[in-house]
C-alpha atoms as a PDB file:
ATOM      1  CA  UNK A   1      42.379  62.544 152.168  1.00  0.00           C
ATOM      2  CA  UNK A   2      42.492  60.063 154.466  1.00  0.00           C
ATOM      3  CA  UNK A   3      41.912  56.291 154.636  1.00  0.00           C
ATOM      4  CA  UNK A   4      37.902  56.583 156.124  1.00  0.00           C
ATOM      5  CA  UNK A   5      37.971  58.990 153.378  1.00  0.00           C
ATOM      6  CA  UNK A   6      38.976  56.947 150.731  1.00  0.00           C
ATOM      7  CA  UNK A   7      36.825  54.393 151.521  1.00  0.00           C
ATOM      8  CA  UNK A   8      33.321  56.758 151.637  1.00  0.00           C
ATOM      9  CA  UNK A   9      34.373  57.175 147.950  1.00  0.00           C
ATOM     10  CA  UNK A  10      33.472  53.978 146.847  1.00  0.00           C
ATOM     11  CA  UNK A  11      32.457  50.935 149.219  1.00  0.00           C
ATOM     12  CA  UNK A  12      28.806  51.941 149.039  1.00  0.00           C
ATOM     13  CA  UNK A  13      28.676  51.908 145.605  1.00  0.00           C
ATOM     14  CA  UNK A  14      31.024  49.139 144.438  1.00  0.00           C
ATOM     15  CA  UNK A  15      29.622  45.841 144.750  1.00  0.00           C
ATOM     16  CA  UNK A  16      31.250  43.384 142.198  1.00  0.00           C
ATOM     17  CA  UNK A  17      34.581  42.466 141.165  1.00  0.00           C
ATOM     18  CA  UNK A  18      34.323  43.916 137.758  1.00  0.00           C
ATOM     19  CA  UNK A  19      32.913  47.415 139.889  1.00  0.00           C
ATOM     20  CA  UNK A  20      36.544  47.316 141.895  1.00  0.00           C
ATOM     21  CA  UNK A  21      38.805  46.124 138.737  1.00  0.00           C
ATOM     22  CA  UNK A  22      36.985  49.665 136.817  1.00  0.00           C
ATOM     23  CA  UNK A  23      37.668  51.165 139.378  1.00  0.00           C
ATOM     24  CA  UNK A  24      41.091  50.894 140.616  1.00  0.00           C
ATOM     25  CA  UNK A  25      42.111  51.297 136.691  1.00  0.00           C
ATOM     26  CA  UNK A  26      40.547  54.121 136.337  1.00  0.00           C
ATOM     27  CA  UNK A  27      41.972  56.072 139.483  1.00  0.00           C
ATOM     28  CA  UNK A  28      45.499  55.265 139.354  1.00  0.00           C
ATOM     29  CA  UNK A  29      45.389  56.263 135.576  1.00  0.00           C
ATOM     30  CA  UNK A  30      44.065  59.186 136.813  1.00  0.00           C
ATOM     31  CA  UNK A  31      46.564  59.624 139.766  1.00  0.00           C
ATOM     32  CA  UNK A  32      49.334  59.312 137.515  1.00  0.00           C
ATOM     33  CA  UNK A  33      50.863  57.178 139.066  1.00  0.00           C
ATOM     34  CA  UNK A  34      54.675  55.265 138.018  1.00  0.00           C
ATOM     35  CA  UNK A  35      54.295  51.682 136.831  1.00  0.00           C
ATOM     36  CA  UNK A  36      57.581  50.950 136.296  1.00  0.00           C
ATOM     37  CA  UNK A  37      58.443  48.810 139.405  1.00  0.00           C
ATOM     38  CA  UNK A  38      55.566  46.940 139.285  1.00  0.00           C
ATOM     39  CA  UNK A  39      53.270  45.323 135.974  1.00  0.00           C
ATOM     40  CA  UNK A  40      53.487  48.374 133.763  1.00  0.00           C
ATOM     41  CA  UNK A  41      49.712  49.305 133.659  1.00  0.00           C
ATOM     42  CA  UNK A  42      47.116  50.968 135.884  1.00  0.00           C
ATOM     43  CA  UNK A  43      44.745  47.800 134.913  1.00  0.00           C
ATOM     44  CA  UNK A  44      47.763  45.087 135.865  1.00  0.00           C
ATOM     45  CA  UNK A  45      48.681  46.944 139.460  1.00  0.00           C
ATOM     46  CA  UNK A  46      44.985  47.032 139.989  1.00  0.00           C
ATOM     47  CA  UNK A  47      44.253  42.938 139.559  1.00  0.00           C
ATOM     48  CA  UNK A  48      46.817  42.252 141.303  1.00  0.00           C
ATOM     49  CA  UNK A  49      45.745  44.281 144.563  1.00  0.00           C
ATOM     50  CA  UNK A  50      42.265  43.056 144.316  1.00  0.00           C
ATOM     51  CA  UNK A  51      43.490  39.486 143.343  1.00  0.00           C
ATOM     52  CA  UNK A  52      45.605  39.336 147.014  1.00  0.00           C
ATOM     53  CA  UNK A  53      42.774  40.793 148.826  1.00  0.00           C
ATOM     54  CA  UNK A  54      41.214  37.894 147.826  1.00  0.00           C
ATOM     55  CA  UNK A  55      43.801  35.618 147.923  1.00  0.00           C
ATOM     56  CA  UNK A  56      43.341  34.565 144.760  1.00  0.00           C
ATOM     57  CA  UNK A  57      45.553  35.235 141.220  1.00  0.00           C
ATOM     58  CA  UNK A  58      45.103  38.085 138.949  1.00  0.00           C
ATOM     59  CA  UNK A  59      44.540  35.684 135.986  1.00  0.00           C
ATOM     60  CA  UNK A  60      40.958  34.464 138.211  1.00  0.00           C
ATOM     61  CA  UNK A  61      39.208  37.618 138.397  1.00  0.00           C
ATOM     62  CA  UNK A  62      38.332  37.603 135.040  1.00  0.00           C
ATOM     63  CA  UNK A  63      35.373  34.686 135.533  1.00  0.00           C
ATOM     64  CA  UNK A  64      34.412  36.374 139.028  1.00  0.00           C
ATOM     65  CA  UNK A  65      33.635  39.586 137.386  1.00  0.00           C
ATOM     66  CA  UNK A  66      29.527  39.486 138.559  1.00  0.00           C
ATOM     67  CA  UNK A  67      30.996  37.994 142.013  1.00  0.00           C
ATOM     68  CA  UNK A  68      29.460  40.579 144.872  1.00  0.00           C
ATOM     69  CA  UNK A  69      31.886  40.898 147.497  1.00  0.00           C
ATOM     70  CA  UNK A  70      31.663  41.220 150.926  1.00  0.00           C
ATOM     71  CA  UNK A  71      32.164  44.667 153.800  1.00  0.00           C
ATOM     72  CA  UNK A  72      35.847  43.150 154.642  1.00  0.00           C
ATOM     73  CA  UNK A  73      36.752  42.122 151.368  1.00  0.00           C
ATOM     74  CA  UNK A  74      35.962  45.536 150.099  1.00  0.00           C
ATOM     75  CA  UNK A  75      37.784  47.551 152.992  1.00  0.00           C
ATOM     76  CA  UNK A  76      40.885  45.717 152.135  1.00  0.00           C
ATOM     77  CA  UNK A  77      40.773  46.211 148.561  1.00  0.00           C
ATOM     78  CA  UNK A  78      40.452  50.218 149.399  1.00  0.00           C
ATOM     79  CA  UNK A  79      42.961  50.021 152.089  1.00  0.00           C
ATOM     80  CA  UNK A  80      45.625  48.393 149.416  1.00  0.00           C
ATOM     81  CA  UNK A  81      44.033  50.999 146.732  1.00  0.00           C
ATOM     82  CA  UNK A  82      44.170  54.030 149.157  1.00  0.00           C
ATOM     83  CA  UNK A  83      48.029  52.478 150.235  1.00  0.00           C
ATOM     84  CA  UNK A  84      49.018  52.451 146.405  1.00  0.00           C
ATOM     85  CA  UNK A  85      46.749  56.199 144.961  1.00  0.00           C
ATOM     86  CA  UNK A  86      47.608  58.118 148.101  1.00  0.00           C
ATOM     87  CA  UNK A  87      50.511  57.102 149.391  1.00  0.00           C
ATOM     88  CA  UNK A  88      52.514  56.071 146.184  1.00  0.00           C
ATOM     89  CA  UNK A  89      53.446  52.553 148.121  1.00  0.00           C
ATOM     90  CA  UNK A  90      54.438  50.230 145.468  1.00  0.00           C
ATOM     91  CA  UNK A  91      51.958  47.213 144.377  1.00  0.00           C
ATOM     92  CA  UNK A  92      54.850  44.995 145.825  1.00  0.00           C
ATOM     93  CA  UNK A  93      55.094  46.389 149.089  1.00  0.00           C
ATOM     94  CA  UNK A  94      51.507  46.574 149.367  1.00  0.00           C
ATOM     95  CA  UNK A  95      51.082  42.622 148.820  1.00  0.00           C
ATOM     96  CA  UNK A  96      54.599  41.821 150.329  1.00  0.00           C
ATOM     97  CA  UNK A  97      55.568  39.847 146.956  1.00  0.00           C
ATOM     98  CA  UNK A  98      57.279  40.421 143.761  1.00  0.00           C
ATOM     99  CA  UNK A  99      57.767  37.944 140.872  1.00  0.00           C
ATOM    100  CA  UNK A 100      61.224  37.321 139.097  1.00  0.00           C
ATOM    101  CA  UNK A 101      62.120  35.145 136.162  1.00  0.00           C
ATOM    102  CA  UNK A 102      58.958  33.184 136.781  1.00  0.00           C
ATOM    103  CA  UNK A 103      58.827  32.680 140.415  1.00  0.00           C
ATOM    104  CA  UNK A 104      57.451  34.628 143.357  1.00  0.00           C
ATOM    105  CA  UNK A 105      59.558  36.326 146.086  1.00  0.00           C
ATOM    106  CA  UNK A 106      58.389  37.836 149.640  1.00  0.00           C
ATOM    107  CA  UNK A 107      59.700  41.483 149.422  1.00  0.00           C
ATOM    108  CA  UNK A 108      59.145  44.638 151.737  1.00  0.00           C
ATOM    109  CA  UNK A 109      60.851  48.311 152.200  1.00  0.00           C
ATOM    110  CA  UNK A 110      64.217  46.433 153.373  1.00  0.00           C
ATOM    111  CA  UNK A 111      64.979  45.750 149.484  1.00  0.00           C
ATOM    112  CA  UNK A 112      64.528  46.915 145.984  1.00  0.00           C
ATOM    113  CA  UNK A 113      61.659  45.246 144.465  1.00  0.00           C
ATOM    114  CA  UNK A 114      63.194  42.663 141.817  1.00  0.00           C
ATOM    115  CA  UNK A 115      63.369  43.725 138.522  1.00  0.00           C
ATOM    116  CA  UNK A 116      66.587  43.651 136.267  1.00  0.00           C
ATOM    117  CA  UNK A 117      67.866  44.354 132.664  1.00  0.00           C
ATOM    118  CA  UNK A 118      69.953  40.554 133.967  1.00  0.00           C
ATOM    119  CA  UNK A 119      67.078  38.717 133.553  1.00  0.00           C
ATOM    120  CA  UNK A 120      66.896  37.323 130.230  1.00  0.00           C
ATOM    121  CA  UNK A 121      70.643  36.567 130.258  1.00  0.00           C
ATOM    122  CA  UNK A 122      70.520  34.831 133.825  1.00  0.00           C
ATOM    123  CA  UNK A 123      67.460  32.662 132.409  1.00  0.00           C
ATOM    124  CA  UNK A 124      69.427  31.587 128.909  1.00  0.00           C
ATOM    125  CA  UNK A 125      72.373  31.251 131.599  1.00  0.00           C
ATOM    126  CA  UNK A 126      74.380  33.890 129.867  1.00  0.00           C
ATOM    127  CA  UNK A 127      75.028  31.652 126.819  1.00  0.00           C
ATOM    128  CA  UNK A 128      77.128  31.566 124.296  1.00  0.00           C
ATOM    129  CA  UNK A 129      79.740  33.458 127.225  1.00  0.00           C
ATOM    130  CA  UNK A 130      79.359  30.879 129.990  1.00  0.00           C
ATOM    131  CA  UNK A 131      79.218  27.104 129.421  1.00  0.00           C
ATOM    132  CA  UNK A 132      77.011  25.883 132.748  1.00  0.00           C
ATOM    133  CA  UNK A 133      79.302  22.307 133.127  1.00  0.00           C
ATOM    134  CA  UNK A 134      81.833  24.713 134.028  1.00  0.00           C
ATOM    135  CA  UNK A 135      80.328  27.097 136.458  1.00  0.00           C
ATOM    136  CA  UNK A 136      80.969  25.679 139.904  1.00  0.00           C
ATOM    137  CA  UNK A 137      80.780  28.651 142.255  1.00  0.00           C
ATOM    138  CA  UNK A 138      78.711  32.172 141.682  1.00  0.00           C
ATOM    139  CA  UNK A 139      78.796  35.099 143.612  1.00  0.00           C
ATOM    140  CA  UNK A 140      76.092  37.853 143.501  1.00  0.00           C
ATOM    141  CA  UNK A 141      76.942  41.138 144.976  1.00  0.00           C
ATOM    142  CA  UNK A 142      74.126  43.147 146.151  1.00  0.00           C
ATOM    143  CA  UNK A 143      71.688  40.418 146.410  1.00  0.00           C
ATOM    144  CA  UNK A 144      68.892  42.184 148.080  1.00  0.00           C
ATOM    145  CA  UNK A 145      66.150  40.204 148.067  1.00  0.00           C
ATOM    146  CA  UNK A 146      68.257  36.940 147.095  1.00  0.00           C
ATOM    147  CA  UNK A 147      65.661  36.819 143.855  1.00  0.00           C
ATOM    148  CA  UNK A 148      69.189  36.812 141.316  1.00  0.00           C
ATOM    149  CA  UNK A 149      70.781  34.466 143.641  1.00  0.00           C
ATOM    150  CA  UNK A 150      68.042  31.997 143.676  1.00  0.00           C
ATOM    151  CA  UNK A 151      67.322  31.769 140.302  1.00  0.00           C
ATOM    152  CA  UNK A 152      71.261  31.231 139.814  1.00  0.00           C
ATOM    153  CA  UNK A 153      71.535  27.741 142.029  1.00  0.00           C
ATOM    154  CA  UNK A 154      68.299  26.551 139.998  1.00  0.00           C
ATOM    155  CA  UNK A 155      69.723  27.717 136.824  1.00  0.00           C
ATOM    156  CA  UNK A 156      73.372  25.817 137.684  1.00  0.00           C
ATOM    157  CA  UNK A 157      72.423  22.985 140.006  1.00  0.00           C
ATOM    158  CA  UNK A 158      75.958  21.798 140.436  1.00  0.00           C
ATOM    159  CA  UNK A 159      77.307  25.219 141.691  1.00  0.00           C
ATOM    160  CA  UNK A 160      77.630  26.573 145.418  1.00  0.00           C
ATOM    161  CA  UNK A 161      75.988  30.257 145.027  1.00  0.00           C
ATOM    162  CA  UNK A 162      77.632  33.256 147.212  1.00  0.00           C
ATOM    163  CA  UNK A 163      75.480  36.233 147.812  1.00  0.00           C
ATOM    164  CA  UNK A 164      76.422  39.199 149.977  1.00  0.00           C
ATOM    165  CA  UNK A 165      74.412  42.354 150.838  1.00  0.00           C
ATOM    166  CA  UNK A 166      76.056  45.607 152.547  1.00  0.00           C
ATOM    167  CA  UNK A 167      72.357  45.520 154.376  1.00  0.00           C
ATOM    168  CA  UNK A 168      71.879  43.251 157.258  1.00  0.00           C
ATOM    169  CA  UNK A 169      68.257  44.065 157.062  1.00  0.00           C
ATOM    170  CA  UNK A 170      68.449  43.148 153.137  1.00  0.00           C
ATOM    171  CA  UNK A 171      69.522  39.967 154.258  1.00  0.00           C
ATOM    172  CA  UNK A 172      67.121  38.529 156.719  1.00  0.00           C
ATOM    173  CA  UNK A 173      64.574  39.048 153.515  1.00  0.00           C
ATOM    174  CA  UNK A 174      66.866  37.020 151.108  1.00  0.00           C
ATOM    175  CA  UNK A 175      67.101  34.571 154.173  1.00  0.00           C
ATOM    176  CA  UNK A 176      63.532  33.906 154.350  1.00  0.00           C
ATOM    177  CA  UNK A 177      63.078  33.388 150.383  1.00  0.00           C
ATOM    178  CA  UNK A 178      66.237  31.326 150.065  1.00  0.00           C
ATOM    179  CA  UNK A 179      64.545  28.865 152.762  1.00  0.00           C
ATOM    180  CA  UNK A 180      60.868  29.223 151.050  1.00  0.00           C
ATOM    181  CA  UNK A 181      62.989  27.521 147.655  1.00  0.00           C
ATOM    182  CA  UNK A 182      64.683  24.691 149.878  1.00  0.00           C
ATOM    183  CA  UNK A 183      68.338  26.105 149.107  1.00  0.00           C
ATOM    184  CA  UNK A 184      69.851  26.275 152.341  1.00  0.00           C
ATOM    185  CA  UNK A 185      72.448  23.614 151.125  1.00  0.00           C
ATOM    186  CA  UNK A 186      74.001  25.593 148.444  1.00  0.00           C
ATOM    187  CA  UNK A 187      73.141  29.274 148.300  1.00  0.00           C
ATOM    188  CA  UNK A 188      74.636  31.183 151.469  1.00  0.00           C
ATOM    189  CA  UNK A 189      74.341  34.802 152.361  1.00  0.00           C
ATOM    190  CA  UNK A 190      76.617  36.999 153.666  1.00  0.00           C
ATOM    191  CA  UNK A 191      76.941  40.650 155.358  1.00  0.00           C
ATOM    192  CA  UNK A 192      79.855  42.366 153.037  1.00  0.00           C
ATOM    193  CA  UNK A 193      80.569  45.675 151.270  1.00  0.00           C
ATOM    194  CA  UNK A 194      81.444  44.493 148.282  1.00  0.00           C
ATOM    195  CA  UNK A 195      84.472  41.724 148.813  1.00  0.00           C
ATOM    196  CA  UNK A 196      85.326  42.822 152.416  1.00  0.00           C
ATOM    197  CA  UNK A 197      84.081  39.526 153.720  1.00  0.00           C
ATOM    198  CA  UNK A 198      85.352  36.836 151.079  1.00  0.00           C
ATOM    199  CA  UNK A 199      88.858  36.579 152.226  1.00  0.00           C
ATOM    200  CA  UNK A 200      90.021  35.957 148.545  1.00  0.00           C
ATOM    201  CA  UNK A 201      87.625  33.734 147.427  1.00  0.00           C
ATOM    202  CA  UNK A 202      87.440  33.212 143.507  1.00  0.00           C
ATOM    203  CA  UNK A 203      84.496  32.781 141.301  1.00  0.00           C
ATOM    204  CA  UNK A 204      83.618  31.209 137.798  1.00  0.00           C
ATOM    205  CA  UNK A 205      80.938  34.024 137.862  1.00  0.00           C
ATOM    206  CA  UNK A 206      79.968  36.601 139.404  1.00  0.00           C
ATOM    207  CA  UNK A 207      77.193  38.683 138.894  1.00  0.00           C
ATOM    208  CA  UNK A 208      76.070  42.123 140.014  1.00  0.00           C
ATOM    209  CA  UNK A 209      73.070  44.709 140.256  1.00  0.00           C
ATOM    210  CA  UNK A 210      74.816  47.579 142.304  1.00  0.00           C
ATOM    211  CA  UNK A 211      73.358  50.875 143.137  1.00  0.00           C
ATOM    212  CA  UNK A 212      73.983  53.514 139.656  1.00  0.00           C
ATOM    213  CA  UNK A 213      71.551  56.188 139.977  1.00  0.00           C
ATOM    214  CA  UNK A 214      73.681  59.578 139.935  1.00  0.00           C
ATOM    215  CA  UNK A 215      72.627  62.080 142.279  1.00  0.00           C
ATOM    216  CA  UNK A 216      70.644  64.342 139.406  1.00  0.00           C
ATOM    217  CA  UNK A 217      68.298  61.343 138.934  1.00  0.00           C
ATOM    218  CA  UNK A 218      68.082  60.531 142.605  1.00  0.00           C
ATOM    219  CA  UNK A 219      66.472  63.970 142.644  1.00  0.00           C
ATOM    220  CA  UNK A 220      63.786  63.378 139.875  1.00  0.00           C
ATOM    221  CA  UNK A 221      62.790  59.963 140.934  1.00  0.00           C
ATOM    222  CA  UNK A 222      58.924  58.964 141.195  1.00  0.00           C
ATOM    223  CA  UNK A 223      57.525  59.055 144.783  1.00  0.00           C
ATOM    224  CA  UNK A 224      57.429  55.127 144.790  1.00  0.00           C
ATOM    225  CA  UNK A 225      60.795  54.945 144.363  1.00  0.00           C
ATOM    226  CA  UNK A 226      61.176  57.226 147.813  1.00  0.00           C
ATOM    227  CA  UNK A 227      59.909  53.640 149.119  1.00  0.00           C
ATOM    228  CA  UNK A 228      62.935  51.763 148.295  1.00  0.00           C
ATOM    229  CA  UNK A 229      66.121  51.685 150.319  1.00  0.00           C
ATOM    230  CA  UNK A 230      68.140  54.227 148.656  1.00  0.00           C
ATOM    231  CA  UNK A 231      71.264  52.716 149.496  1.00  0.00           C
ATOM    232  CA  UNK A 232      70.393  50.343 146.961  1.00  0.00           C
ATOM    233  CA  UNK A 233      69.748  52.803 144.489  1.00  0.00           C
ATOM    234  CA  UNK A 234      71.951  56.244 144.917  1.00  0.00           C
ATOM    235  CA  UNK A 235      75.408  55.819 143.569  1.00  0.00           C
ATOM    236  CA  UNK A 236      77.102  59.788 144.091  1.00  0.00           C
ATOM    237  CA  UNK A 237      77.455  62.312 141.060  1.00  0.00           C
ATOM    238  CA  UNK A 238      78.171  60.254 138.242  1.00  0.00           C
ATOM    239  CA  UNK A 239      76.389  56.387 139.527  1.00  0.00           C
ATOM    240  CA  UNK A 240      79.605  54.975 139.426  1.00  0.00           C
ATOM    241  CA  UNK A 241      80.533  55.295 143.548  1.00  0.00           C
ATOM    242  CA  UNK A 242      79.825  51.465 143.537  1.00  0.00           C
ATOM    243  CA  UNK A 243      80.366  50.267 140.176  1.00  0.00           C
ATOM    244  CA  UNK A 244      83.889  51.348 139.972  1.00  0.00           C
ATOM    245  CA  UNK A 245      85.212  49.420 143.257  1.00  0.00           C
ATOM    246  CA  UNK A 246      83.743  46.852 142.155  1.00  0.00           C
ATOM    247  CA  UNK A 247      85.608  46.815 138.523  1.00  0.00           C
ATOM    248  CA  UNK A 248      88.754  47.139 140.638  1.00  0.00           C
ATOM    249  CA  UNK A 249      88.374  44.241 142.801  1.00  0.00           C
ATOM    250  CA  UNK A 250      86.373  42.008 140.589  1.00  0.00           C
ATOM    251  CA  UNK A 251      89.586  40.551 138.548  1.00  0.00           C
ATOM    252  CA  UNK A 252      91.284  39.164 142.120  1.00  0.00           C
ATOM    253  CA  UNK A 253      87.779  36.971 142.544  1.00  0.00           C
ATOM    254  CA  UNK A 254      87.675  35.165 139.369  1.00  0.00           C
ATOM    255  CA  UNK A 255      88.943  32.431 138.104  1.00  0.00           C
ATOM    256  CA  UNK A 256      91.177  32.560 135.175  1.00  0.00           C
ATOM    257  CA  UNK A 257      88.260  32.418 132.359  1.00  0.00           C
ATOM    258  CA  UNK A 258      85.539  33.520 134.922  1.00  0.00           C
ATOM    259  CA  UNK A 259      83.059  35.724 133.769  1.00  0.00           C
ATOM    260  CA  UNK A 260      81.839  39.016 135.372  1.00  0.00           C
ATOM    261  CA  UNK A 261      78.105  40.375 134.708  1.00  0.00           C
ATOM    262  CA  UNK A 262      77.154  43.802 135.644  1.00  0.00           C
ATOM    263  CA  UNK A 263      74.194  46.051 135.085  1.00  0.00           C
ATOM    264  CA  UNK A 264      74.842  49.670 134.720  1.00  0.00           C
ATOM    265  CA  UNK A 265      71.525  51.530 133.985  1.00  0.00           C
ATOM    266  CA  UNK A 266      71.704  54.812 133.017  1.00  0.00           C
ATOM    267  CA  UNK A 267      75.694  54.833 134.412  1.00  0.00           C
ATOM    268  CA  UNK A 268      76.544  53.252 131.235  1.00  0.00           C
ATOM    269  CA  UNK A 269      77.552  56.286 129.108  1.00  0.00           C
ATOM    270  CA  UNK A 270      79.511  57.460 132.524  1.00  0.00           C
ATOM    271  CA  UNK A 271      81.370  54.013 132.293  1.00  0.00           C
ATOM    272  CA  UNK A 272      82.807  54.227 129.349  1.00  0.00           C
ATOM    273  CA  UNK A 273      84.393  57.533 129.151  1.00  0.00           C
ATOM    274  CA  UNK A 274      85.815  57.119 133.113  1.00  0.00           C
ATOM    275  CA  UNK A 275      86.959  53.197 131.625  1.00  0.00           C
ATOM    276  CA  UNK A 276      87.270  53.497 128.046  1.00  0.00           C
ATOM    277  CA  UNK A 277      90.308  50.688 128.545  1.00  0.00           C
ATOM    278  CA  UNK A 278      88.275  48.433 129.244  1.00  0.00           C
ATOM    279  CA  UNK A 279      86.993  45.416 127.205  1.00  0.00           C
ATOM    280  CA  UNK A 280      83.517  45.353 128.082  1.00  0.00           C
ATOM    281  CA  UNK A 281      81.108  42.918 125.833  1.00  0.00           C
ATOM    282  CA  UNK A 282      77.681  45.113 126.067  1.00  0.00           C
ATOM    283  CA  UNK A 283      74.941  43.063 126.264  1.00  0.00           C
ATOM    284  CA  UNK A 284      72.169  43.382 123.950  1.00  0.00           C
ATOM    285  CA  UNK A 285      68.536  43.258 125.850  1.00  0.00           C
ATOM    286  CA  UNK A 286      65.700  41.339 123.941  1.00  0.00           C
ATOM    287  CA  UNK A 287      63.695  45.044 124.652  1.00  0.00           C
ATOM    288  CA  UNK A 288      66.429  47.098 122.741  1.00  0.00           C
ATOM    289  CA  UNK A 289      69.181  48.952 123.855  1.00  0.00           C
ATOM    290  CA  UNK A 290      72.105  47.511 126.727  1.00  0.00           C
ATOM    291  CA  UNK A 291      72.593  48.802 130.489  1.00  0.00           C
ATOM    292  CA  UNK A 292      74.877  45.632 131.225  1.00  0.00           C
ATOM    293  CA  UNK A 293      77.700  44.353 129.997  1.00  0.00           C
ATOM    294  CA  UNK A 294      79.979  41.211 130.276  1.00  0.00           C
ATOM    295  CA  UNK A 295      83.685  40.655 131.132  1.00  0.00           C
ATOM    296  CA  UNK A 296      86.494  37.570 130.507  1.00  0.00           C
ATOM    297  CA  UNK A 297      89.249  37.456 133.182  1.00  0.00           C
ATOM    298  CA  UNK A 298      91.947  36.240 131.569  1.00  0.00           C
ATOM    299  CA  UNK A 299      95.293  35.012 132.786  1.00  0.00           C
ATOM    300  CA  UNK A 300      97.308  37.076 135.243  1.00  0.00           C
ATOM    301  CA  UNK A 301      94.221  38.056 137.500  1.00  0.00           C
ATOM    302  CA  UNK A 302      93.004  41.022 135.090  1.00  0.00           C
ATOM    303  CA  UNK A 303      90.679  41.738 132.346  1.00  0.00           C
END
């Protein structure tokens, strides 16, 4: 089916906001669709499409329900709708935003839209583990969109924030939402595989969301995920192609006492029986269950 297609379905016989919100629920329920990048439920994703069509916010619609709308505002609506049934484009990409530990971030198909087990822990600023009057310099590896970094300089005003990306293209994104927060001054991107490009820089924390998903669950992943860069997602047989450089090098970046943060997904169990030496402090999500764990380098540059 194709967009003119689509459209027939529905724009003669949709008038009012309420008609679209029924809708859009009701078809990508139907489509099956996967919520998990996005606000969970059919109902959410479709607010929030008709809510940017109309440049509004989702949490409006609800006392505009009898509003009628007009030809364009209903072709756009479909065109998002047709973008997100049809095609399987995320809600994210479709509006070109993405919201992360409160605030919003411009996103596209040049990074993974935010979303990370880290988030509760970066917002309580990894208490009782870190102690903030302390922190002084951060690095994030694998910033993407530059959401993790950001919210790190606002969460520890007095330190300079590192963040490096393998993916020029990655980059220019976290560029653009680094400016749109006014932290030019103290958050600074750079193009690096890993620590390639710090020249032996060290860290009172450093923080990381690398690619884990093993090649098995590459292969079963929704069709919306086929939208993301997969060089931020596929991580070889086991997940841990990235993850276990990144142990290796870590301890000759931190400061004596610096912490390390890392989310592993579904590469935990593969962690810990390739690493079973080491002293990882699992970290207990507010949701249930763990998928990232914390480190203390201690004296001697090691774990």
């Amino acid at each position: 089916m194709n967009l003119e297609q689509y459209t027939a379905l529905a724009i003669t016989a949709l008038h009012t906001v309420t008609d679209y919100r029924r809708w859009g629920a009701s078809r990508f329920a139907a489509a099956g669709l996967d919520f998990s990048q996005g606000q969970q439920q059919p109902r959410a994703e479709a607010d929030t499409l008709i809510a940017r069509a109309l440049h509004l916010e989702p949490e409006d619609l609800a006392e505009l329900g009898a509003a009628r709308l007009l030809d364009s505002e209903k072709n756009t609506m479909l065109n998002y709708f047709y973008q997100r049934e049809m095609l399987r484009r995320p809600t994210a990409y479709i509006t070109g935003e993405a919201w992360f530990a409160g605030l919003r971030f411009s996103v596209d198909e040049r990074v993974l839209i935010p979303r990370s087990l880290l988030e509760p822990f970066i917002e309580e600023g990894f208490a009782p583990w870190v102690e903030a009057s302390q922190i002084q310099r951060i690095l994030e590896i694998g910033t993407g969109s530059g959401c993790m970094a950001i919210i790190l300089a606002l969460r520890f005003p007095d330190a300079e924030v590192d963040a490096v990306d393998i993916s020029a293209e990655a980059l220019a994104v976290a560029r653009a939402n680094v400016q749109r927060y006014g932290l030019e001054e103290r958050v600074h991107l750079h193009q690096s595989d890993l620590f390639a490009a710090l020249d032996g820089q060290r860290y009172d924390l450093i923080l990381s969301n690398p690619p884990y998903v093993d090649t098995a669950a590459m292969a079963e992943l929704p069709p919306e995920y086929r939208h993301e860069p997969r060089l931020a997602l596929a991580a070889g047989d086991d997940g841990l192609d990235c993850l276990l450089p990144l142990l290796e090098q870590a301890p000759q970046h931190l400061q004596t006492g610096g912490v390390l943060v890392v989310e592993t997904g579904d590469a935990e169990a593969a962690l810990i029986r390739r690493r079973p030496d080491l002293p990882l402090i699992w970290l207990e999500h507010p949701a249930g269950g763990s998928g990232a764990f914390l480190m203390m380098a201690t004296a001697g540059s090691g774990f």
